[in-house]
N, C-alpha and C. Protein backbone atom coordinates (compact mmCIF):
# COMPACT_ATOMS: atom_id res chain seq x y z
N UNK A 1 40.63 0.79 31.45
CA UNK A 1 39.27 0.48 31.06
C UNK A 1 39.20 0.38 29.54
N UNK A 2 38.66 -0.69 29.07
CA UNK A 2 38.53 -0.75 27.89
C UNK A 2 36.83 -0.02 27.29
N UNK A 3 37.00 -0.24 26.11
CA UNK A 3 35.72 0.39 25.77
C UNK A 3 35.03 -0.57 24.81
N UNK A 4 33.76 -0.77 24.76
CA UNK A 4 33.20 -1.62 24.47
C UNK A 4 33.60 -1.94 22.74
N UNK A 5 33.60 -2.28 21.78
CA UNK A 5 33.80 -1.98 20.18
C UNK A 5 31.97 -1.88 19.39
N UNK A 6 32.03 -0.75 18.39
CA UNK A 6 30.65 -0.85 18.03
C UNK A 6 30.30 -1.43 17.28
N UNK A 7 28.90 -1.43 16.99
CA UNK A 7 28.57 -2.21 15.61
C UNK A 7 27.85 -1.18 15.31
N UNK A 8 27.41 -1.43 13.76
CA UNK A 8 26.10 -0.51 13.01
C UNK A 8 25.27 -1.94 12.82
N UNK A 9 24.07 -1.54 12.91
CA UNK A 9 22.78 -1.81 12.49
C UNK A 9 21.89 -1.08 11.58
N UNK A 10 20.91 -1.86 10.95
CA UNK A 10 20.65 -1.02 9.92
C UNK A 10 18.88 -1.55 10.65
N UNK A 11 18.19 -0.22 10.72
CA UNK A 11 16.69 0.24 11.10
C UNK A 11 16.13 0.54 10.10
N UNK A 12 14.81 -0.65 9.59
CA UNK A 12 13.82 -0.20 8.55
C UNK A 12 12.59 0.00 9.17
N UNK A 13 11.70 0.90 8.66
CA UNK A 13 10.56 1.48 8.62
C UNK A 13 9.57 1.24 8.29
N UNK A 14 8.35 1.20 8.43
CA UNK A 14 7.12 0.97 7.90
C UNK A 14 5.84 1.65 8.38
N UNK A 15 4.91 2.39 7.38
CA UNK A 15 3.54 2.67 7.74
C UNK A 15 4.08 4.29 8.84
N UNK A 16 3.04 3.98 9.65
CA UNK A 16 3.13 5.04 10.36
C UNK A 16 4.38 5.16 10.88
N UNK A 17 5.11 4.33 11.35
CA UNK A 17 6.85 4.47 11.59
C UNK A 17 7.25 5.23 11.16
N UNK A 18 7.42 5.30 9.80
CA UNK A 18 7.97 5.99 9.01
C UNK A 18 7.43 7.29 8.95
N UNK A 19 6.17 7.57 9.28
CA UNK A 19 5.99 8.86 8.99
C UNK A 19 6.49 9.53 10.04
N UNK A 20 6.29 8.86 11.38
CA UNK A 20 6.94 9.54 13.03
C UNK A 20 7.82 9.64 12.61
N UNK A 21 8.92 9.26 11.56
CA UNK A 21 10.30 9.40 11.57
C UNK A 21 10.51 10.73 10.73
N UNK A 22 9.93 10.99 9.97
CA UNK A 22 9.65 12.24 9.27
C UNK A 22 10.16 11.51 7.71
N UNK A 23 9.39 10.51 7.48
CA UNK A 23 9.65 9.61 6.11
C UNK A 23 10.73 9.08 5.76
N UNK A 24 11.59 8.42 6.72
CA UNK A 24 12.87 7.82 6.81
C UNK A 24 12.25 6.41 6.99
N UNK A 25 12.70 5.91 5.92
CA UNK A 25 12.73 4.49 5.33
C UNK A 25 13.41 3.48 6.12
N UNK A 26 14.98 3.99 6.57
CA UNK A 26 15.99 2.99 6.43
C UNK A 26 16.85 4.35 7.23
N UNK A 27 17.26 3.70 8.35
CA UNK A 27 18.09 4.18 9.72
C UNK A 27 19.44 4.01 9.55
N UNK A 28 20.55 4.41 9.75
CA UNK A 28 22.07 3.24 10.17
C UNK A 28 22.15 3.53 11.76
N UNK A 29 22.70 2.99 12.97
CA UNK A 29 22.55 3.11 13.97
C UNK A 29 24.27 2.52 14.09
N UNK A 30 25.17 3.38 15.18
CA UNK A 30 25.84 2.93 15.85
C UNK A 30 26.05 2.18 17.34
N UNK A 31 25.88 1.63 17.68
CA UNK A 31 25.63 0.78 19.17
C UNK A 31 26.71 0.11 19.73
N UNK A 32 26.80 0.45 20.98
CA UNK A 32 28.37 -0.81 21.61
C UNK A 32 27.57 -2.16 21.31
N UNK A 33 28.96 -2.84 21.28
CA UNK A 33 28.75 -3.94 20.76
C UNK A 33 27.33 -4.87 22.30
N UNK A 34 26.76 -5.75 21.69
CA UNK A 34 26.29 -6.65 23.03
C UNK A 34 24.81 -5.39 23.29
N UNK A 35 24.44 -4.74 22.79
CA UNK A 35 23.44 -3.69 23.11
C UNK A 35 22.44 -5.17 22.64
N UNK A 36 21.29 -4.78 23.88
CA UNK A 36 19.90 -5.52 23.53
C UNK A 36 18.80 -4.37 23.03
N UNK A 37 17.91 -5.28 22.16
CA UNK A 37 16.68 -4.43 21.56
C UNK A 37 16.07 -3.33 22.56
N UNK A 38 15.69 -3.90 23.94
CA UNK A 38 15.12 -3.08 24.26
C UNK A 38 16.17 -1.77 25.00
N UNK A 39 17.19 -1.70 24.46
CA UNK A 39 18.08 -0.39 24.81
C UNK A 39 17.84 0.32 23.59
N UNK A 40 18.03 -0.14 22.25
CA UNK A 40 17.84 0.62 21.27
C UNK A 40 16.30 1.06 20.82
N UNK A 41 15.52 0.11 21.67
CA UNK A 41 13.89 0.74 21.59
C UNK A 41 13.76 2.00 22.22
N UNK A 42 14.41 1.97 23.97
CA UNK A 42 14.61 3.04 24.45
C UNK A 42 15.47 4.64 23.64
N UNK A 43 16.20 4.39 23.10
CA UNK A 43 16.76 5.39 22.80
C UNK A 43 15.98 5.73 21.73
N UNK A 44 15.67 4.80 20.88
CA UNK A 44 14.52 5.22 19.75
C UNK A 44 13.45 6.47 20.16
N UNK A 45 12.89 5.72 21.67
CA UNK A 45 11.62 6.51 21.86
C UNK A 45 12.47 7.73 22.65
N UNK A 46 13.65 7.85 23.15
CA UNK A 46 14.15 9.24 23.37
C UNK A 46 14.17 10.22 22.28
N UNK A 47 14.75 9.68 21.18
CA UNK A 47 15.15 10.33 19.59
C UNK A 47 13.83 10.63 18.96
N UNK A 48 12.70 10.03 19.16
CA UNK A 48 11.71 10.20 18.22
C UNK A 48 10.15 9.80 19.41
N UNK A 49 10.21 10.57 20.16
CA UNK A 49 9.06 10.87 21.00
C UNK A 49 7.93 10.44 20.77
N UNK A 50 7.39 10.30 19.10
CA UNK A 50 6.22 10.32 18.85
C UNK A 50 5.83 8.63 18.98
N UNK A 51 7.11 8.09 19.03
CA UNK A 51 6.79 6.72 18.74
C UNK A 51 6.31 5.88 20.47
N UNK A 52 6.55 6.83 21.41
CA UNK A 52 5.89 6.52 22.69
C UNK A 52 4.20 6.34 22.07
N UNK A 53 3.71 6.77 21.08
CA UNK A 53 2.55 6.99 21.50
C UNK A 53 1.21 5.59 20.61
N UNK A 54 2.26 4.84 20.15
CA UNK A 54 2.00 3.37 19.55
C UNK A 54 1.83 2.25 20.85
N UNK A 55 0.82 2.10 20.90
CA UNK A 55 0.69 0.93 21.80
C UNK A 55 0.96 -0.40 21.74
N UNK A 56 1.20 -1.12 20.48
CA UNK A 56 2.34 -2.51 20.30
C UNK A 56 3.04 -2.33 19.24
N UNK A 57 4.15 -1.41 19.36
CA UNK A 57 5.01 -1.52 18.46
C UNK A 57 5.87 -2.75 18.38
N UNK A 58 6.51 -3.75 17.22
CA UNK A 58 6.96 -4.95 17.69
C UNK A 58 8.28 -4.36 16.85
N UNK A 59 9.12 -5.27 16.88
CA UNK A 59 10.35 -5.20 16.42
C UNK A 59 10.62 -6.62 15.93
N UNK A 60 11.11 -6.99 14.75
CA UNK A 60 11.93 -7.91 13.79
C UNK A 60 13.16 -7.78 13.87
N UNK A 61 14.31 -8.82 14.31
CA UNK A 61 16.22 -9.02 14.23
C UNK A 61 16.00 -9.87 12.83
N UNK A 62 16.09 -9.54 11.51
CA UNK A 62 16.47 -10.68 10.67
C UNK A 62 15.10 -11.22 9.98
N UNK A 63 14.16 -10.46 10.27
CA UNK A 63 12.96 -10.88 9.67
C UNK A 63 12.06 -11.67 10.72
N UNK A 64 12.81 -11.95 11.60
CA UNK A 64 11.76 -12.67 12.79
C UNK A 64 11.62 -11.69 13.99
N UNK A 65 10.30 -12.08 14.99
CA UNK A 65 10.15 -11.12 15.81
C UNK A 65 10.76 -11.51 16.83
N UNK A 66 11.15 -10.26 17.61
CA UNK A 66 12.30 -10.61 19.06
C UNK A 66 12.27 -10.46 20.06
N UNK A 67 12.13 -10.76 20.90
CA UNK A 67 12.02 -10.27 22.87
C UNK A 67 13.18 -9.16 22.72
N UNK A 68 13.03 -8.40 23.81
CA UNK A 68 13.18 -7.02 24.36
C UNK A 68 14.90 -7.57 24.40
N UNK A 69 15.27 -8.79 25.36
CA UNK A 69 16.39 -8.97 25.74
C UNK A 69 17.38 -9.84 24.40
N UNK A 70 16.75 -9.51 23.57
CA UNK A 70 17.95 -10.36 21.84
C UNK A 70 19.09 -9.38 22.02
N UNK A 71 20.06 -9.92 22.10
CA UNK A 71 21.54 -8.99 21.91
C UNK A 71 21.58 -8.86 20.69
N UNK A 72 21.80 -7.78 20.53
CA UNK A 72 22.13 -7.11 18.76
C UNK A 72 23.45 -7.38 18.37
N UNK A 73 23.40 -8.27 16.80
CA UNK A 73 24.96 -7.95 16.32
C UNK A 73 25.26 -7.09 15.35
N UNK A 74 26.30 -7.29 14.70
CA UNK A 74 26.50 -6.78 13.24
C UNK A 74 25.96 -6.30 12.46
N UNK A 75 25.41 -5.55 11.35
CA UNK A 75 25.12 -5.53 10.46
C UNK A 75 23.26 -6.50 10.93
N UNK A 76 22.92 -6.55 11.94
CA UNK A 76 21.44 -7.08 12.08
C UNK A 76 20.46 -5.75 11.43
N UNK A 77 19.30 -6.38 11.09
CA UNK A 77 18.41 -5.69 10.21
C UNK A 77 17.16 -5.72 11.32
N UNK A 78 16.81 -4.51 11.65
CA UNK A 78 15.84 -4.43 12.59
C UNK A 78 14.72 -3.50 12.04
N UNK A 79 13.36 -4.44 12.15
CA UNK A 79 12.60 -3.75 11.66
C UNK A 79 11.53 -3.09 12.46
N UNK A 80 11.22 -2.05 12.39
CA UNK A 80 10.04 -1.37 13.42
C UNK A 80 8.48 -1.55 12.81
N UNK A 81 7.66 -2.56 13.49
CA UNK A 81 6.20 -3.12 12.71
C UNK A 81 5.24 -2.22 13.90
N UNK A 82 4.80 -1.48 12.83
CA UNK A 82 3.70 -0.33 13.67
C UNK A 82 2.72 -1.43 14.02
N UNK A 83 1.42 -1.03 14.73
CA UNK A 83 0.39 -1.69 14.63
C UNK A 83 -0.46 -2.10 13.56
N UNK A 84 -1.25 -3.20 13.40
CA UNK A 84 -2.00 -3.02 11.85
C UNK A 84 -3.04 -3.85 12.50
N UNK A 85 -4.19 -2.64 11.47
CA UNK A 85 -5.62 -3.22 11.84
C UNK A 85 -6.10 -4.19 10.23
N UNK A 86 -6.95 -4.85 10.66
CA UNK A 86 -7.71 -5.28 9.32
C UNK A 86 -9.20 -5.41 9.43
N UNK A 87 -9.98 -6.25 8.40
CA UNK A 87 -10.88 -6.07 8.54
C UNK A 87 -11.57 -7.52 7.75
């Protein structure tokens, strides 16, 4: 059996994100290679509980926004966009 090879990703923060994170800006994440967003969303909300409690959290691969099923590569830049109200 072989084993998958990993990548790091790098997780940025924003707004209330960041504060659920306990003011962590900027994440590094190890992941088998071929991992999709919504596995690393999941483990997110295992690691950091509080972030279950955001009702559209979205996620950015690269500055654009991504469906659940984007396979993650390399060195991808994933950003966590809390909700935002305006007025």
């Amino acid at each position: 059996r072989f084993d998958k090879p990993m990548i790091t990703v790098k997780i940025l923060t924003f707004g209330v994100v960041r504060d659920m994170l306990g003011g962590r800006s900027v994440l590094h994440e190890s992941l088998p290679a071929e991992t999709r967003l919504e596995t690393l969303a999941a483990l997110l909300n295992d690691r950091y509980p509080a972030l279950k409690r955001l009702s559209s959290l979205r996620f950015a691969v690269n500055a654009h926004y991504a469906a659940p099923d984007c396979v993650l590569r390399p060195n991808d830049e994933i950003a966590l966009i809390p909700p935002v109200s305006g007025g």
